[in-house]
PDB file of N, CA and C in Angstrom:
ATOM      1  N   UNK A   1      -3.990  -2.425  -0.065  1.00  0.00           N
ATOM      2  CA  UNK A   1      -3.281  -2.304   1.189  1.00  0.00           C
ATOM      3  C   UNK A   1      -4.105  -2.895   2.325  1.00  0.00           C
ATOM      4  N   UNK A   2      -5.371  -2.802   2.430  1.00  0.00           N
ATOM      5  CA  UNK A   2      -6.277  -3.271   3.427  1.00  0.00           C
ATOM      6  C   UNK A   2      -6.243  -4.777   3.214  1.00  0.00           C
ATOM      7  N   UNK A   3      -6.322  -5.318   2.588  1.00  0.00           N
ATOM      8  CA  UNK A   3      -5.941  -6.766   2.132  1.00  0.00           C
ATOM      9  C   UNK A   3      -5.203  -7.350   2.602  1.00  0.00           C
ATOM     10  N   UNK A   4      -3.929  -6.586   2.497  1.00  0.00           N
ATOM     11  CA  UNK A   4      -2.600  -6.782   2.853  1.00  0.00           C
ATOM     12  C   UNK A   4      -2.620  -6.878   4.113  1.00  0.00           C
ATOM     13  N   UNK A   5      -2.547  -6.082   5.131  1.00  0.00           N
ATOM     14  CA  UNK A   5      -2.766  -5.559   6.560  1.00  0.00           C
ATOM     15  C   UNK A   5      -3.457  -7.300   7.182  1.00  0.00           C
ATOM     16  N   UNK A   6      -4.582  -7.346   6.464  1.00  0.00           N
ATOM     17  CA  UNK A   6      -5.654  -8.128   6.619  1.00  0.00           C
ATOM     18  C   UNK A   6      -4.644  -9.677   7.190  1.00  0.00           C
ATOM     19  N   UNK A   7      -4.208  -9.922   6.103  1.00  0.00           N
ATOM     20  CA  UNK A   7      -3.141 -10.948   5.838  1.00  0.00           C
ATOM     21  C   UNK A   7      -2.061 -10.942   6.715  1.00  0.00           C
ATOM     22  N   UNK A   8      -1.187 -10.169   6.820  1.00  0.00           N
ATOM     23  CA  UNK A   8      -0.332  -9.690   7.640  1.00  0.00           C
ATOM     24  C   UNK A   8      -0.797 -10.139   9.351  1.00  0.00           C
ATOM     25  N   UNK A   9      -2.044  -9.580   9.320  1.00  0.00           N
ATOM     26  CA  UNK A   9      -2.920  -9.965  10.778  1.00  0.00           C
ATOM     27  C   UNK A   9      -3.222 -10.998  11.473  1.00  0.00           C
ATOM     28  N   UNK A  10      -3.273 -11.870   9.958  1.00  0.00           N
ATOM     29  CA  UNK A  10      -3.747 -13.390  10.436  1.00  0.00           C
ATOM     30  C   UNK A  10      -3.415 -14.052   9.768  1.00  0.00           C
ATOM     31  N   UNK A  11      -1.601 -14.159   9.842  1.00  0.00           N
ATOM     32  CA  UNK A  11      -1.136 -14.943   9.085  1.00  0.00           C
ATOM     33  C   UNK A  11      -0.271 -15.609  10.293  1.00  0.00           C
ATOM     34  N   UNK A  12      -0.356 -15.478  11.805  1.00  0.00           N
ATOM     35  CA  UNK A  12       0.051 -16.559  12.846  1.00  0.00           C
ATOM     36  C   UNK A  12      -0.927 -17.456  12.667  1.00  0.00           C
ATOM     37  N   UNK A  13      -2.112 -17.399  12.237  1.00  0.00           N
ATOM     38  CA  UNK A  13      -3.219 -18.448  12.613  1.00  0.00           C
ATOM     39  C   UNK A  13      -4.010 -18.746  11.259  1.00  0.00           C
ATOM     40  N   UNK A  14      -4.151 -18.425  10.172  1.00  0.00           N
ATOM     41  CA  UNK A  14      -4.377 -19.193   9.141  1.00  0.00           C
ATOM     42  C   UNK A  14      -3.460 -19.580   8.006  1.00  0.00           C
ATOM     43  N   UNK A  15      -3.939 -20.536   7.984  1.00  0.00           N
ATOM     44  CA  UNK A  15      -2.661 -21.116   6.368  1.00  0.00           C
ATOM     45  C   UNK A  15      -3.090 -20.566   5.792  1.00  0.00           C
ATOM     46  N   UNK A  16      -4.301 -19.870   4.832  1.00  0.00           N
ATOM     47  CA  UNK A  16      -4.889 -19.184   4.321  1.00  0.00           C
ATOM     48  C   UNK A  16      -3.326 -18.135   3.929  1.00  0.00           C
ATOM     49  N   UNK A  17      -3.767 -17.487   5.444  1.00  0.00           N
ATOM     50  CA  UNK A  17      -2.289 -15.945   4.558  1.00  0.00           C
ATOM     51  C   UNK A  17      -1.297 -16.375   4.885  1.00  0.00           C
ATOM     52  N   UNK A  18      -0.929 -17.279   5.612  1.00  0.00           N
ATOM     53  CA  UNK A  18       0.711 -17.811   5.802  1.00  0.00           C
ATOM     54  C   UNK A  18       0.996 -18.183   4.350  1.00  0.00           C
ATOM     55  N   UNK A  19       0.413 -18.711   3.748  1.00  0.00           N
ATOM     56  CA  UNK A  19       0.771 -19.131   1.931  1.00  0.00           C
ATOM     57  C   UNK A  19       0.582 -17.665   0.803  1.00  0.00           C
ATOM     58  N   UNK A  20      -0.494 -17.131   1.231  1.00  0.00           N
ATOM     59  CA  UNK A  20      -0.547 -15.711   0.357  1.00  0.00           C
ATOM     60  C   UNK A  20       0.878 -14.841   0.860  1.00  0.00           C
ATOM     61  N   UNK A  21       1.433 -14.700   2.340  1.00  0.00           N
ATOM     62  CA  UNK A  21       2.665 -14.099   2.327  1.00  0.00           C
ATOM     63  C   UNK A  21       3.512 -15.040   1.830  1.00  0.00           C
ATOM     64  N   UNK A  22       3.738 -16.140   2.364  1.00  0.00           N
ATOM     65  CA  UNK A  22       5.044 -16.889   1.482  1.00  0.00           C
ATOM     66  C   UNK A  22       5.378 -16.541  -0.187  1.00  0.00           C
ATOM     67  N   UNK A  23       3.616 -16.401  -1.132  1.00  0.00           N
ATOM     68  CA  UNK A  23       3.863 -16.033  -2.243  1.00  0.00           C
ATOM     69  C   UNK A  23       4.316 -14.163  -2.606  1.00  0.00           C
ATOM     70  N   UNK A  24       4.122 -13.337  -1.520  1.00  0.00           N
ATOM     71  CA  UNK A  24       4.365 -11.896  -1.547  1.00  0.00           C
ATOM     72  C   UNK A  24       5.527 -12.430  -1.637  1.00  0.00           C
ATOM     73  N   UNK A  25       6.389 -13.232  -0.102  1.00  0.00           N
ATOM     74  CA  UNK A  25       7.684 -12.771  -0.211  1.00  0.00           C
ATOM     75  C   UNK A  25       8.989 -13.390  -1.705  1.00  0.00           C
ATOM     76  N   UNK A  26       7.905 -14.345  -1.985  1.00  0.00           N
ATOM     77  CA  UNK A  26       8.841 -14.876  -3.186  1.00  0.00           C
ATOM     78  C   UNK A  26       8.736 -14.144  -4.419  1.00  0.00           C
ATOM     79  N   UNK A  27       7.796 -13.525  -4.599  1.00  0.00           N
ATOM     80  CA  UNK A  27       7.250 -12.452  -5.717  1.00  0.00           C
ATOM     81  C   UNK A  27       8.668 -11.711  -6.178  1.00  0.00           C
ATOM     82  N   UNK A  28       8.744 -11.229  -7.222  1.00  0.00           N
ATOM     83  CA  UNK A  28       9.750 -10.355  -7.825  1.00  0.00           C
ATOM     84  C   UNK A  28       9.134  -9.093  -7.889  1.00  0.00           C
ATOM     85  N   UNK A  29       8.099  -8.801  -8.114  1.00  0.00           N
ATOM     86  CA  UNK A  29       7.320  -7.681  -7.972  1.00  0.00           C
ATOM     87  C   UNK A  29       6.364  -7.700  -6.984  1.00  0.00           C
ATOM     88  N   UNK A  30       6.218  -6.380  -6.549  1.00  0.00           N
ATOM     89  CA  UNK A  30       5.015  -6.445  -5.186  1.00  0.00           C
ATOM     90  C   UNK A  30       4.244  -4.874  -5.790  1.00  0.00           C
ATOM     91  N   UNK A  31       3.106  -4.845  -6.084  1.00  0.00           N
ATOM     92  CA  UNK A  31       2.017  -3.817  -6.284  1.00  0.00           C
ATOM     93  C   UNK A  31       1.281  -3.026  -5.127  1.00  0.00           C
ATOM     94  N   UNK A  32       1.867  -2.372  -4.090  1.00  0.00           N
ATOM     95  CA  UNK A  32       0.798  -2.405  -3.022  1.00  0.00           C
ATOM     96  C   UNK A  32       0.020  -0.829  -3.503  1.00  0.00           C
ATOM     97  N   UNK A  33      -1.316  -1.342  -3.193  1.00  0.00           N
ATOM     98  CA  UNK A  33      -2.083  -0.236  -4.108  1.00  0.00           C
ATOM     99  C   UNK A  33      -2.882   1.006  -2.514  1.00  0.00           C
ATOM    100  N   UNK A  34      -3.093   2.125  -2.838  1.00  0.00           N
ATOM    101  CA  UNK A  34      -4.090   2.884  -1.950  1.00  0.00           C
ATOM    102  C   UNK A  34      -2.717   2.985  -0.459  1.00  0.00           C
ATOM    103  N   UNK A  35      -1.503   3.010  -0.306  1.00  0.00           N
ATOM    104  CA  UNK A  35      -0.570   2.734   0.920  1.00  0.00           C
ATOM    105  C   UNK A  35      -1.382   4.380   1.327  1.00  0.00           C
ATOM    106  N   UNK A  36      -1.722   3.712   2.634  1.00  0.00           N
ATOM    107  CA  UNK A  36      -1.941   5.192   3.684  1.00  0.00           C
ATOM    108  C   UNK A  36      -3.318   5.533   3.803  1.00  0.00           C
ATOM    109  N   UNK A  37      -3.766   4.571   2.677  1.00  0.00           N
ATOM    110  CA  UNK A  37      -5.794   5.153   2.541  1.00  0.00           C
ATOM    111  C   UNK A  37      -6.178   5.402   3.806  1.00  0.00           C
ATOM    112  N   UNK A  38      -5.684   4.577   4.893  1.00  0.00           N
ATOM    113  CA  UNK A  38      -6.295   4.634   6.078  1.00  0.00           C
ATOM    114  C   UNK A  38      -5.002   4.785   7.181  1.00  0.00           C
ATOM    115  N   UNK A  39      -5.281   4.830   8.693  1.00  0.00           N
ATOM    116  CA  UNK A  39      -4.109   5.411   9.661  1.00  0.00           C
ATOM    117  C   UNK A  39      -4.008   3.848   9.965  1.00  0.00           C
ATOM    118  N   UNK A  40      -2.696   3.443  10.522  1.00  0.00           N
ATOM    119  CA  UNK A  40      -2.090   2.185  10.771  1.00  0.00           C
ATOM    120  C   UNK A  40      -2.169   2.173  12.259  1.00  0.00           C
ATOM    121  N   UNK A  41      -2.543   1.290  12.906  1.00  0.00           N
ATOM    122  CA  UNK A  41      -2.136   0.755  14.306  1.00  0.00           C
ATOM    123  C   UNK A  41      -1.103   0.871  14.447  1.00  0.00           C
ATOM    124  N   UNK A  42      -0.491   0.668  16.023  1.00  0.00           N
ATOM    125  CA  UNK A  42       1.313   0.344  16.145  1.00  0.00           C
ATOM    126  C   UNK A  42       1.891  -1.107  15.373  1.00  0.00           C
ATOM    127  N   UNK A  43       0.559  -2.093  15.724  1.00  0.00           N
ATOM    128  CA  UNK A  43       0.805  -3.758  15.791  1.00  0.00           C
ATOM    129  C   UNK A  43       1.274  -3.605  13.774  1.00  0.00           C
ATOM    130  N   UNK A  44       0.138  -3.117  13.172  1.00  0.00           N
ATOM    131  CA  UNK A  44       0.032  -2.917  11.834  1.00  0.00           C
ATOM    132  C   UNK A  44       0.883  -2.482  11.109  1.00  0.00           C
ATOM    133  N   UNK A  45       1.728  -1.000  11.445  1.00  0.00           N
ATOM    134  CA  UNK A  45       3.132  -0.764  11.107  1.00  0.00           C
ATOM    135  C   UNK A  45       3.997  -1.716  11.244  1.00  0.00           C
ATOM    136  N   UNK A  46       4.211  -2.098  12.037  1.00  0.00           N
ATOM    137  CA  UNK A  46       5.150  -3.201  12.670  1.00  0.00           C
ATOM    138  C   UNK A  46       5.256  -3.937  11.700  1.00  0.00           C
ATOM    139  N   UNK A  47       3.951  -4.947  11.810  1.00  0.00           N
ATOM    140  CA  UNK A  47       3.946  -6.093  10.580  1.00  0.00           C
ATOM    141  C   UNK A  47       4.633  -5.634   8.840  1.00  0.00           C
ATOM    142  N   UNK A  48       4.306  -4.158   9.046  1.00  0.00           N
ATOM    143  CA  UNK A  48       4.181  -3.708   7.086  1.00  0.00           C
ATOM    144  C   UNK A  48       5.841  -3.828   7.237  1.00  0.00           C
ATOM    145  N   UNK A  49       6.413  -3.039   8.470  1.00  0.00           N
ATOM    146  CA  UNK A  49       7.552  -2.741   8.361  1.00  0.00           C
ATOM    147  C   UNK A  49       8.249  -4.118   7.695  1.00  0.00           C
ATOM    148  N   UNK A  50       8.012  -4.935   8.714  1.00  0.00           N
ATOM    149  CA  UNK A  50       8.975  -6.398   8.773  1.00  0.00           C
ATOM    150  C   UNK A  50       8.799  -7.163   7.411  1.00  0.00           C
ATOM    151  N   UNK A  51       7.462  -6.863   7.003  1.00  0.00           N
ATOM    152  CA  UNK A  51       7.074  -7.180   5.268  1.00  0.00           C
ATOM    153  C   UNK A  51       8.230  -6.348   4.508  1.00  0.00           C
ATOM    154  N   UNK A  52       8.168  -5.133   4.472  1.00  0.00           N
ATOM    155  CA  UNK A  52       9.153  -4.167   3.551  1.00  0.00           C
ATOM    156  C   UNK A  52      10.978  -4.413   3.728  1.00  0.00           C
ATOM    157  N   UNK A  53      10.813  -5.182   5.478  1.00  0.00           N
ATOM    158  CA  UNK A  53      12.499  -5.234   5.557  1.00  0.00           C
ATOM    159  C   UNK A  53      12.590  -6.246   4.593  1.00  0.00           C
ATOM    160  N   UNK A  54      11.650  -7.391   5.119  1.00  0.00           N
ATOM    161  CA  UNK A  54      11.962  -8.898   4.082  1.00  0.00           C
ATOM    162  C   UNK A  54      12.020  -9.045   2.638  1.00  0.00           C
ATOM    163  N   UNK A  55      11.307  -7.608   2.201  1.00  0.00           N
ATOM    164  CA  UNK A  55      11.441  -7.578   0.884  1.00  0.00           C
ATOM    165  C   UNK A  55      12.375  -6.872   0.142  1.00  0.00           C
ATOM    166  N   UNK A  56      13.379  -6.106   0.789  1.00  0.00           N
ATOM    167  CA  UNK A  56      14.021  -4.720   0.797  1.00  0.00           C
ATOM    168  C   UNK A  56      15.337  -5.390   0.402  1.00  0.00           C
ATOM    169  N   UNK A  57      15.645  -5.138  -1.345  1.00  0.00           N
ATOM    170  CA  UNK A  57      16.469  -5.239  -1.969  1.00  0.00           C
ATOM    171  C   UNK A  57      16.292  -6.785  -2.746  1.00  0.00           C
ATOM    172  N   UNK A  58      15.274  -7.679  -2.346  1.00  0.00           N
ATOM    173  CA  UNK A  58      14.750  -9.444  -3.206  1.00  0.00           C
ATOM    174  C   UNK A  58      14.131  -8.461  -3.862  1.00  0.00           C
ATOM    175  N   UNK A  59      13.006  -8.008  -4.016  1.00  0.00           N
ATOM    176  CA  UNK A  59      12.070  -7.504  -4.538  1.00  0.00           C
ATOM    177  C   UNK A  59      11.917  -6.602  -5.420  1.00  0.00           C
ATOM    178  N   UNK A  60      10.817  -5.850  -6.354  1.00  0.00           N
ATOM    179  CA  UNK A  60      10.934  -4.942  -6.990  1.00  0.00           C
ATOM    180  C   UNK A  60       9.541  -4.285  -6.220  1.00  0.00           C
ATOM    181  N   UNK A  61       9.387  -2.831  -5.765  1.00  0.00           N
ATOM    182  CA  UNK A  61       7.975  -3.232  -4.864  1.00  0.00           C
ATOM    183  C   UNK A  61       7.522  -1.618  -5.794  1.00  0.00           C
ATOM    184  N   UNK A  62       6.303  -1.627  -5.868  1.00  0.00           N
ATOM    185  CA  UNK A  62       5.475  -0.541  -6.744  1.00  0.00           C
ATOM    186  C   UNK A  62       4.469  -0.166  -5.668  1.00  0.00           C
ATOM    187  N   UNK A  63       4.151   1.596  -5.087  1.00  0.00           N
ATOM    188  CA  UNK A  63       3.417   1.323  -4.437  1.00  0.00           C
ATOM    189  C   UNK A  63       2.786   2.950  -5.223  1.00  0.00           C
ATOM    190  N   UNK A  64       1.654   2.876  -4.245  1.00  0.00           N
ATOM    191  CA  UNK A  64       0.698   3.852  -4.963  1.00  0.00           C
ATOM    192  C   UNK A  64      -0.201   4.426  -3.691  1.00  0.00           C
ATOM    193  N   UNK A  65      -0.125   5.600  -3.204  1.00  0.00           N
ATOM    194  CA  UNK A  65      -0.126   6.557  -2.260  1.00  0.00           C
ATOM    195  C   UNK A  65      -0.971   8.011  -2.704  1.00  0.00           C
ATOM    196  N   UNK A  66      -2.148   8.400  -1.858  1.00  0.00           N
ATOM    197  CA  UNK A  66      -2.475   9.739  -2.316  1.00  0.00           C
ATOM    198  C   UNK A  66      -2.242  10.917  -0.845  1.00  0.00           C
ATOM    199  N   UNK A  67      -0.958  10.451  -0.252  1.00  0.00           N
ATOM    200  CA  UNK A  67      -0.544  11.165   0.902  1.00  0.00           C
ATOM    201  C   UNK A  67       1.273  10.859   0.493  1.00  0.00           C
ATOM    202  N   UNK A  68       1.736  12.139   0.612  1.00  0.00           N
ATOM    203  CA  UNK A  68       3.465  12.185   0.840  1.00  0.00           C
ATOM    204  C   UNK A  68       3.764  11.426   2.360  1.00  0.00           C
ATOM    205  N   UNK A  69       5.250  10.610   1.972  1.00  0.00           N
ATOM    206  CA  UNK A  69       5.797  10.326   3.058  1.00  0.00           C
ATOM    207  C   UNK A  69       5.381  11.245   4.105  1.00  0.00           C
ATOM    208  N   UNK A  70       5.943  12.621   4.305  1.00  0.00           N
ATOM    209  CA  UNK A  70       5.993  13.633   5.275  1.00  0.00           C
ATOM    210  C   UNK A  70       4.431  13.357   5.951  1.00  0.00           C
ATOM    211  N   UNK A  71       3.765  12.746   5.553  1.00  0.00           N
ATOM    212  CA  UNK A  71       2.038  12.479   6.374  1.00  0.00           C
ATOM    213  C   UNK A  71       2.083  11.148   7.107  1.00  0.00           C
ATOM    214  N   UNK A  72       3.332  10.313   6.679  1.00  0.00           N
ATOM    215  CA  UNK A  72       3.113   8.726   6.973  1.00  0.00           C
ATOM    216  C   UNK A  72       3.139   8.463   8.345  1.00  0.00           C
ATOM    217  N   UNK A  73       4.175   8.969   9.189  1.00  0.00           N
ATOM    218  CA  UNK A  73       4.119   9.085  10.392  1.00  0.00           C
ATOM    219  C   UNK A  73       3.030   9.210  11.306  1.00  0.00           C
ATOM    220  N   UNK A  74       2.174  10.143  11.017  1.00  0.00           N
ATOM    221  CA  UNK A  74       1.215  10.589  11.432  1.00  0.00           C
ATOM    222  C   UNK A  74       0.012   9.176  11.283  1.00  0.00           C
ATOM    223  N   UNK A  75       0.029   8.805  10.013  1.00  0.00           N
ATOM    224  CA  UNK A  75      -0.894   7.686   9.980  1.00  0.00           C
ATOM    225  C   UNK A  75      -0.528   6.125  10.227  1.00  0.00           C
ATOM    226  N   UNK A  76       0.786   6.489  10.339  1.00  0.00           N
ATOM    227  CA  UNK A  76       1.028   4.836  11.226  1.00  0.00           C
ATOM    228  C   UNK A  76       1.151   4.615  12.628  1.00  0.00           C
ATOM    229  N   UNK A  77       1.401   6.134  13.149  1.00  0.00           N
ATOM    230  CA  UNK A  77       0.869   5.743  14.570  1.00  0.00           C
ATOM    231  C   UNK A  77       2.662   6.245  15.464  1.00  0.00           C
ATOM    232  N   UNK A  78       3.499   5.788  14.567  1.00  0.00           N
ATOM    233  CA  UNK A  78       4.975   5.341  14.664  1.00  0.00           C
ATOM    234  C   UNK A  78       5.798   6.060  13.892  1.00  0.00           C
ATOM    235  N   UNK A  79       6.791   7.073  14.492  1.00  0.00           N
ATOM    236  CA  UNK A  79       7.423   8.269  13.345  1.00  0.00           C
ATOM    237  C   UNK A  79       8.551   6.592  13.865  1.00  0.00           C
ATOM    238  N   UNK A  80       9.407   6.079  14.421  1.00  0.00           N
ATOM    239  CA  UNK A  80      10.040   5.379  14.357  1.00  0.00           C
ATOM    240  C   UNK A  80      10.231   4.425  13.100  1.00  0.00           C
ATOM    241  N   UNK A  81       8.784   3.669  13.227  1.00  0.00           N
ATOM    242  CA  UNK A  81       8.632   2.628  12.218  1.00  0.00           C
ATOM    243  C   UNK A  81       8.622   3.747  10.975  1.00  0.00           C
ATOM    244  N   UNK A  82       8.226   4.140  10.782  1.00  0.00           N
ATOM    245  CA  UNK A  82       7.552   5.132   9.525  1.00  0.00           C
ATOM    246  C   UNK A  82       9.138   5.393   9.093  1.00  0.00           C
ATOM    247  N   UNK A  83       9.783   6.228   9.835  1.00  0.00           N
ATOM    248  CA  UNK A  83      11.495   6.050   9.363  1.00  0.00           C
ATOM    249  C   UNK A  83      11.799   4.952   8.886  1.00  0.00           C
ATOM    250  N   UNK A  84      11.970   3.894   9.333  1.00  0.00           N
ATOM    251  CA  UNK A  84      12.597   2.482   8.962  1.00  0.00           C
ATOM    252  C   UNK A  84      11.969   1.853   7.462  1.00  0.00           C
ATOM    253  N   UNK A  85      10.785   2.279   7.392  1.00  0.00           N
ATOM    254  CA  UNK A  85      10.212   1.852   6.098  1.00  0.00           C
ATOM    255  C   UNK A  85      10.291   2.762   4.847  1.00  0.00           C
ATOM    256  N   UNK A  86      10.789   4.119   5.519  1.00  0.00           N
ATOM    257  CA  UNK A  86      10.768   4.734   4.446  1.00  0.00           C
ATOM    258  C   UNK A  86      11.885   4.851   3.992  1.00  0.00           C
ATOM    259  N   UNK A  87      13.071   4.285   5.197  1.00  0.00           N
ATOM    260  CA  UNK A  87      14.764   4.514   4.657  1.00  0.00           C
ATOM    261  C   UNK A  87      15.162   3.252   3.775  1.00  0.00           C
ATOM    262  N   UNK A  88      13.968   2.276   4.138  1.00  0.00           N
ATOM    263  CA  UNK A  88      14.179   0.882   2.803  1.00  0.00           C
ATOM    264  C   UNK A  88      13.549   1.045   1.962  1.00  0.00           C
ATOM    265  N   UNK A  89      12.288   1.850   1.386  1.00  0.00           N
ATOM    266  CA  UNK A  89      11.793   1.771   0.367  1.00  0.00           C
ATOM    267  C   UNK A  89      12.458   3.343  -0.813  1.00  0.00           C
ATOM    268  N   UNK A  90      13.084   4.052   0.533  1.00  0.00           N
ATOM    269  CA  UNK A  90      13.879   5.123  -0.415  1.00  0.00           C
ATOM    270  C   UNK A  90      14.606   5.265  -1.013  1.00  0.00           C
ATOM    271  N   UNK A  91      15.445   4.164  -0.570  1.00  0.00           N
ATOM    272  CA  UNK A  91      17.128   3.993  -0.418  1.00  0.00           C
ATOM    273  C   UNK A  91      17.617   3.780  -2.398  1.00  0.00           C
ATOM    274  N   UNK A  92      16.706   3.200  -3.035  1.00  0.00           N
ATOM    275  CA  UNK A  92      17.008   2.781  -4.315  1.00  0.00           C
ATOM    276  C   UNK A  92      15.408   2.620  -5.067  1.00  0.00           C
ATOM    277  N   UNK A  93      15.314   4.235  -5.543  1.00  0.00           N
ATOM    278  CA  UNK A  93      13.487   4.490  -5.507  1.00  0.00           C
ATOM    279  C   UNK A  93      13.487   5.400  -6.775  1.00  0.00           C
ATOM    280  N   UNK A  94      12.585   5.190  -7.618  1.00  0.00           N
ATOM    281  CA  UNK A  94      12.307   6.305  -8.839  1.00  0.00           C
ATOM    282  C   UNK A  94      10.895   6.753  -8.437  1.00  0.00           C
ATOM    283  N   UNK A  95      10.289   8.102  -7.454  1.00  0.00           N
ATOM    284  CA  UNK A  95       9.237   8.373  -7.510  1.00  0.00           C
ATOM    285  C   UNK A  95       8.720   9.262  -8.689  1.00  0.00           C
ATOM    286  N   UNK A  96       7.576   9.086  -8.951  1.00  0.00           N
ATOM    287  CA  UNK A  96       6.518   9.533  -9.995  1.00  0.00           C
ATOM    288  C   UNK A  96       5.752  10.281  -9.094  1.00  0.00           C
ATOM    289  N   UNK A  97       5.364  11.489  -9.377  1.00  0.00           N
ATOM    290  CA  UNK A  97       4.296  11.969  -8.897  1.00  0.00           C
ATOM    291  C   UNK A  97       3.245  12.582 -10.181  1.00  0.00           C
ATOM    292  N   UNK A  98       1.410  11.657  -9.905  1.00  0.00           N
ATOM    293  CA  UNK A  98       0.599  11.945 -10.766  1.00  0.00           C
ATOM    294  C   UNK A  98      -0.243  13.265  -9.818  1.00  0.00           C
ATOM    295  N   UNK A  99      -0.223  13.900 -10.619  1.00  0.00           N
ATOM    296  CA  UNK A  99      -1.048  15.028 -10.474  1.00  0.00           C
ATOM    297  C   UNK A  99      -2.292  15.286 -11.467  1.00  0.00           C
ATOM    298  N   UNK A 100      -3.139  15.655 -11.262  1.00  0.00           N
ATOM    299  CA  UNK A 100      -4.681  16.300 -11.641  1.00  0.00           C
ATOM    300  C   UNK A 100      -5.703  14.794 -11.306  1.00  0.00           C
ATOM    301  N   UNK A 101      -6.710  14.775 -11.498  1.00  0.00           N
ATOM    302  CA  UNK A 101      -8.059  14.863 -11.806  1.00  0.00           C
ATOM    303  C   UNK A 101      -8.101  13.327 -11.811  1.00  0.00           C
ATOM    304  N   UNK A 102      -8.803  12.469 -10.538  1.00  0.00           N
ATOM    305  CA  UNK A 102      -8.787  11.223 -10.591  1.00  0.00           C
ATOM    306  C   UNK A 102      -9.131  10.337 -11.797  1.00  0.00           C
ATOM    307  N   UNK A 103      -8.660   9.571 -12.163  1.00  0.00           N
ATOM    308  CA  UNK A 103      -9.377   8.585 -13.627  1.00  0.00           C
ATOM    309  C   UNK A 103     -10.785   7.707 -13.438  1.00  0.00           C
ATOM    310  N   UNK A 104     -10.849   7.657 -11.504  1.00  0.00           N
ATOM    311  CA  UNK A 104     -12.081   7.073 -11.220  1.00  0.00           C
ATOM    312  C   UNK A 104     -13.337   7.811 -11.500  1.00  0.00           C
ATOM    313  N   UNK A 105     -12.649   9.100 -11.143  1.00  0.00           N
ATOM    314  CA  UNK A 105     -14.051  10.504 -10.772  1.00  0.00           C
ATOM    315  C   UNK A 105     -14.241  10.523 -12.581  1.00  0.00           C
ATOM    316  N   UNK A 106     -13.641  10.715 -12.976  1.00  0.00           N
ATOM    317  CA  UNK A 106     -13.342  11.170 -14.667  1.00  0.00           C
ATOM    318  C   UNK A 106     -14.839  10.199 -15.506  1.00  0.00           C
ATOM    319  N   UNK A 107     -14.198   8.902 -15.171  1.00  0.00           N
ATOM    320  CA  UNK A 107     -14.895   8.077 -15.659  1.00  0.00           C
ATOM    321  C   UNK A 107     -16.492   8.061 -14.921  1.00  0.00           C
ATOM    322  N   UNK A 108     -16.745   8.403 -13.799  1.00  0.00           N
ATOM    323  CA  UNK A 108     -17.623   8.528 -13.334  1.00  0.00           C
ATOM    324  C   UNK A 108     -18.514   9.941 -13.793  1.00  0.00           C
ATOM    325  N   UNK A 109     -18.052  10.936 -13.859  1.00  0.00           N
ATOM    326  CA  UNK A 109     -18.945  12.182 -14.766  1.00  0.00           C
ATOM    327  C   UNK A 109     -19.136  11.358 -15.973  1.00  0.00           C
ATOM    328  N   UNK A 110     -18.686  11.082 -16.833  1.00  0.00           N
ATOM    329  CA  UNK A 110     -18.991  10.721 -18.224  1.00  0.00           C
ATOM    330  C   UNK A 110     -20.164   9.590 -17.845  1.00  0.00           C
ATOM    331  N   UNK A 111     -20.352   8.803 -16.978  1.00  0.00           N
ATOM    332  CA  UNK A 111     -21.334   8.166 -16.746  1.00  0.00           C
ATOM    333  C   UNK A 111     -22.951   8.850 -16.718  1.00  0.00           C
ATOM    334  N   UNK A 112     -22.830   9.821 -15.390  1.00  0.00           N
ATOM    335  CA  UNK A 112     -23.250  10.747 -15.345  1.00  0.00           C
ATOM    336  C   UNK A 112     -23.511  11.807 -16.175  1.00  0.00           C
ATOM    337  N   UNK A 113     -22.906  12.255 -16.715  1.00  0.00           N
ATOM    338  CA  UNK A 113     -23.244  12.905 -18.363  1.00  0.00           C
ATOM    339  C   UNK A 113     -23.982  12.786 -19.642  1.00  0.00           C
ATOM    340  N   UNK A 114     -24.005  11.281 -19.896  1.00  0.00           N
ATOM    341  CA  UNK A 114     -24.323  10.184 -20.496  1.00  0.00           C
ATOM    342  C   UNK A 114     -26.505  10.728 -20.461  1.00  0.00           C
ATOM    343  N   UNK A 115     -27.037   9.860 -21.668  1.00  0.00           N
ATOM    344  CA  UNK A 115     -28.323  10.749 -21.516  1.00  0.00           C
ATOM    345  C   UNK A 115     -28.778   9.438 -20.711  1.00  0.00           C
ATOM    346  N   UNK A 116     -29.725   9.505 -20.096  1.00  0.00           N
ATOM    347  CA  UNK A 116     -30.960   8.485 -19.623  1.00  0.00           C
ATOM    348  C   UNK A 116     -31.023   6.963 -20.763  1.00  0.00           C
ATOM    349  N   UNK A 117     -30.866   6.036 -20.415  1.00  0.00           N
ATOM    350  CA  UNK A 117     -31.231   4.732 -21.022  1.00  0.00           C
ATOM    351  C   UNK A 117     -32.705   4.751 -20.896  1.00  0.00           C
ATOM    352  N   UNK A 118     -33.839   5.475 -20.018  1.00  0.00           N
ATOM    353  CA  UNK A 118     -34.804   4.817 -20.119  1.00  0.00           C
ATOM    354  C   UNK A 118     -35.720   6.544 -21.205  1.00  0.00           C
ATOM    355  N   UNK A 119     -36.847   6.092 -21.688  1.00  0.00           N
ATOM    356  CA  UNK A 119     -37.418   7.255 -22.372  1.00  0.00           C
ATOM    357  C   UNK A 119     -38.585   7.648 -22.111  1.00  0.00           C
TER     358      UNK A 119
END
């Protein structure tokens, strides 16, 4: 998602992300990973929004969140925008919710667990 944003930001002024969005918006699938890790500017909502309208119903979009909608508002800055993105990404949506025990942390004890390489 920070990537994204990134792109989104400076895609009036580099070809760089003007071509990385041209390929989002032609994409059939869109992955956006970590949505919400961090709180959104006004300018930043804005942009995601106008990304999600343009994609809203071309697209197949997969996203991956460790905050419920009901928090999004709060971190985009914009209960307005935050509505508008959530009434296009809801509108025709199969949510999953994973529950327990991160696979990062997981894998990280077993590291940690693991005896000493040196003797």
């Amino acid at each position: 998602m920070g990537e994204l944003i990134n792109i989104l930001k400076s895609q009036e002024y580099l070809r760089k992300s003007q071509l990385q969005l041209k390929a989002i918006k032609e994409a059939d699938l869109i992955i956006i990973d970590d949505l919400m890790y961090m709180a959104m500017d006004q300018r930043e909502a804005n942009l995601f929004f106008h990304l999600i309208n343009d994609l809203y119903e071309r697209s197949s979009i997969i996203l991956t969140s460790n905050k419920g909608p009901e928090e999004w508002g709060e971190l985009m800055g914009d209960k307005g925008i935050t509505t508008a993105i959530l009434d296009r990404l809801l509108h025709k949506v199969e949510v999953i919710h994973l529950n327990g025990e991160s696979y990062r942390i997981k894998n990280r004890k077993t590291i940690f667990d693991a005896k000493s390489v040196q003797t």
